[in-house]
C-alpha atoms as a PDB file:
ATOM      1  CA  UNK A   1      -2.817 -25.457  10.173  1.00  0.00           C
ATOM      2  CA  UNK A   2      -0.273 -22.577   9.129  1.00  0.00           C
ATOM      3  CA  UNK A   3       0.213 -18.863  10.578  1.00  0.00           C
ATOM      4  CA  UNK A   4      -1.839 -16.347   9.007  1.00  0.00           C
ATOM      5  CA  UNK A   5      -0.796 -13.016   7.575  1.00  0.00           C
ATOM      6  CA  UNK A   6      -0.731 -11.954  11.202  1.00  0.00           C
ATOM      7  CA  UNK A   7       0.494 -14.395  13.118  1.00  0.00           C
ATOM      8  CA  UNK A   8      -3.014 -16.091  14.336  1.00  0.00           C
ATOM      9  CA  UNK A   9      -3.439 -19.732  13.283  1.00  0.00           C
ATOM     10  CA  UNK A  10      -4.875 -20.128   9.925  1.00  0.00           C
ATOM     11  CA  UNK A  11      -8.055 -21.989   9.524  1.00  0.00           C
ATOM     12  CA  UNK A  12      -9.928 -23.286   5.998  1.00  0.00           C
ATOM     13  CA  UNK A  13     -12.493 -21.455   5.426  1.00  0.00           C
ATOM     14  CA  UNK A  14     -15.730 -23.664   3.384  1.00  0.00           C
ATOM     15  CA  UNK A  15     -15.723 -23.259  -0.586  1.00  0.00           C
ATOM     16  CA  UNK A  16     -19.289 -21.683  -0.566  1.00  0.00           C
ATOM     17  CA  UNK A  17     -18.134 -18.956   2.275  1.00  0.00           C
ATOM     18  CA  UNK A  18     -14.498 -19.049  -0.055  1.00  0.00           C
ATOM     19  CA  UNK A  19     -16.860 -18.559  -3.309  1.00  0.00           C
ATOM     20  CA  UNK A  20     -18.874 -15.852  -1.826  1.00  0.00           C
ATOM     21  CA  UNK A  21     -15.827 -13.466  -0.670  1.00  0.00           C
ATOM     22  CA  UNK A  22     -14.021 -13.608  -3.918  1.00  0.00           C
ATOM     23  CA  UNK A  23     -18.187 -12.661  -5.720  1.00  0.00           C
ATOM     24  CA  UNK A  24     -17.811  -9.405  -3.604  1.00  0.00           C
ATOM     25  CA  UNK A  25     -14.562  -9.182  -3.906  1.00  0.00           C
ATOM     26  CA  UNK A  26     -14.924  -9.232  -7.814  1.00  0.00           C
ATOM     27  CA  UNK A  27     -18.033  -7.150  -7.885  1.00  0.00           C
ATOM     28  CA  UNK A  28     -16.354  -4.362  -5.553  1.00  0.00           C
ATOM     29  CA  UNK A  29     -13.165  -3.809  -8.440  1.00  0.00           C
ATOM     30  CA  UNK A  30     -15.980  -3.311 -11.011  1.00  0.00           C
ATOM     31  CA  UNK A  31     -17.849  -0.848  -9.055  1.00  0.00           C
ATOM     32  CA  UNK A  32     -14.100   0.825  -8.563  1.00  0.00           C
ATOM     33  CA  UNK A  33     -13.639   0.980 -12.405  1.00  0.00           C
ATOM     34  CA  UNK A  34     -17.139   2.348 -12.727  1.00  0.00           C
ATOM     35  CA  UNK A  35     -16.554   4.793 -10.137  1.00  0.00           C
ATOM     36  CA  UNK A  36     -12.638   5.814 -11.567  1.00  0.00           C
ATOM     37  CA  UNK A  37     -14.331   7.060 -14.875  1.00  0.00           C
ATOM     38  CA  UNK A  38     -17.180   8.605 -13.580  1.00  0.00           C
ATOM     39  CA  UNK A  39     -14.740  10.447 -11.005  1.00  0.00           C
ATOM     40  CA  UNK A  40     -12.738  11.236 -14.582  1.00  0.00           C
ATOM     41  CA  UNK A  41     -15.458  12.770 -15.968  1.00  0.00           C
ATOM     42  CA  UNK A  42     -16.319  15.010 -13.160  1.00  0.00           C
ATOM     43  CA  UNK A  43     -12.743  16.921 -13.215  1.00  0.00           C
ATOM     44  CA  UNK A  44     -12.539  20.285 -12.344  1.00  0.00           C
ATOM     45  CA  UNK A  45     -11.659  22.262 -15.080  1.00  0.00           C
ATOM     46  CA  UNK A  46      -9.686  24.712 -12.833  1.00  0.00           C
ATOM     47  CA  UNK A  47      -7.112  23.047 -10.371  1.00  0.00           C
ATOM     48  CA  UNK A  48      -7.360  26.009  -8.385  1.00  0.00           C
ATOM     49  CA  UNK A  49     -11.271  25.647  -7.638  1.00  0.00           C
ATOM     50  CA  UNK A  50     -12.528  24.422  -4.274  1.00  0.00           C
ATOM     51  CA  UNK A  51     -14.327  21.476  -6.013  1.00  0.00           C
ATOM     52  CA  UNK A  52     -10.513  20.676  -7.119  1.00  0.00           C
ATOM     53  CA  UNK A  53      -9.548  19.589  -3.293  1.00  0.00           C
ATOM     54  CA  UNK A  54     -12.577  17.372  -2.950  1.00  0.00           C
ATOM     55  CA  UNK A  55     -11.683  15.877  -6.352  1.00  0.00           C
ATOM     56  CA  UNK A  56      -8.284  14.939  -5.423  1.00  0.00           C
ATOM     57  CA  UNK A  57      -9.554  13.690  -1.904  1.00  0.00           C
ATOM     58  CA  UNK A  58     -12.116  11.428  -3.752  1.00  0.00           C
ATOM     59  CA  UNK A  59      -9.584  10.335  -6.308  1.00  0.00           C
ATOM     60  CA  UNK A  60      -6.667   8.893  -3.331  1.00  0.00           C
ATOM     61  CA  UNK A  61      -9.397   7.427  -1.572  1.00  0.00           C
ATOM     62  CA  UNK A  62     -10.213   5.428  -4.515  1.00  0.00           C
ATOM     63  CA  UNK A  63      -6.694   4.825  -5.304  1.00  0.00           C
ATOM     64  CA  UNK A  64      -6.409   3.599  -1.734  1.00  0.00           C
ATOM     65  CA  UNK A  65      -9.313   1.551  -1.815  1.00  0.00           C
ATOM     66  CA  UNK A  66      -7.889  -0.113  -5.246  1.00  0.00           C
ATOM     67  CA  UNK A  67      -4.395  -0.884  -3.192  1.00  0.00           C
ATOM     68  CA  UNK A  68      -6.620  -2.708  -0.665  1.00  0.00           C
ATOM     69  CA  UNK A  69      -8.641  -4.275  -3.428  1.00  0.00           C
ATOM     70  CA  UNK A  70      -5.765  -5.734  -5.295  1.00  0.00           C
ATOM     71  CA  UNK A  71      -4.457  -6.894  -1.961  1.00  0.00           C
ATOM     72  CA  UNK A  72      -7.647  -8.989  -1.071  1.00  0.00           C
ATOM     73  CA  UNK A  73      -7.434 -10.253  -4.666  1.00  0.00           C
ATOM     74  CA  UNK A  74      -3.691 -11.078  -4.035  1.00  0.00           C
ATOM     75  CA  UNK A  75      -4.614 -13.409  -1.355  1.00  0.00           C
ATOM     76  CA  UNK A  76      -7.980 -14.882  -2.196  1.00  0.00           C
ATOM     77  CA  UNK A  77      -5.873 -15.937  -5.342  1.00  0.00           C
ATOM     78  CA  UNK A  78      -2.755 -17.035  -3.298  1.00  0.00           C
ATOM     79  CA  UNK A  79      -5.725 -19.338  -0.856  1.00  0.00           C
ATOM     80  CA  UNK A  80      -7.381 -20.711  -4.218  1.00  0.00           C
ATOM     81  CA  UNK A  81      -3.929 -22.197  -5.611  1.00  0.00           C
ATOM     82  CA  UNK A  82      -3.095 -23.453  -1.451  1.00  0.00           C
ATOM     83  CA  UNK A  83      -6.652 -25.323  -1.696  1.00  0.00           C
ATOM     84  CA  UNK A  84      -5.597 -26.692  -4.989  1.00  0.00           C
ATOM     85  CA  UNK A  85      -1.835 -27.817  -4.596  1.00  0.00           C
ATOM     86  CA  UNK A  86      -1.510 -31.235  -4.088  1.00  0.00           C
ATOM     87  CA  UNK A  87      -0.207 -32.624  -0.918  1.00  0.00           C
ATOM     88  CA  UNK A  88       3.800 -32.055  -0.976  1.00  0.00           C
ATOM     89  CA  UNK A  89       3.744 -35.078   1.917  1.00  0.00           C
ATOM     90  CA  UNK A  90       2.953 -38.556   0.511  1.00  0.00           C
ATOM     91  CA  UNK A  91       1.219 -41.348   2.638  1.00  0.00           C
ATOM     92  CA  UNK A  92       3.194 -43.229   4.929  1.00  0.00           C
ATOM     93  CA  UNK A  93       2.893 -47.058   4.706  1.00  0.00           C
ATOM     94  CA  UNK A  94       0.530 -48.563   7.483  1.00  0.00           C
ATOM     95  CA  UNK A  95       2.636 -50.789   9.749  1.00  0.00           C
ATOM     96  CA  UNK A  96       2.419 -54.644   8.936  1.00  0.00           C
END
């Protein structure tokens, strides 16, 4: 097994457990979109307006989220193409 991204062993995780993480993950940067352009909509008209902080608080924590997102994405891709890479070691030759 290799290191993971912190230094723990790395363990294969099974392709229904795999398949289920990158559903969520997929279903979570739709419900970002959804949620970037109704937070678009909702802009205070006046930048000087109280509802103007809590708009810019709401809008970097979605950006943050979306960083995280695309990071999850990142390595659920980087796993999928790991799983799929054929062996770089060939068979050794049994002993006669």
């Amino acid at each position: 097994m290799g290191r993971g991204v912190l230094g723990e062993e790395a363990h294969m995780m099974d392709v229904p457990r795999f398949l289920e993480l990158v559903v969520h993950v997929k279903l979570a940067s739709e419900a970002m979109i959804a949620a970037a352009r109704n937070l678009a909509v909702l802009q205070p008209s006046d930048p000087t307006a109280a509802e103007a902080l809590a708009w810019v608080r709401a809008v970097d924590g979605l950006s943050a989220m979306n960083l995280e997102l695309g990071s999850m994405e990142r390595i659920l891709r980087s796993a999928t193409r790991a799983t799929h890479r054929p062996s770089a070691r060939r068979p050794r030759a049994l002993a006669s």
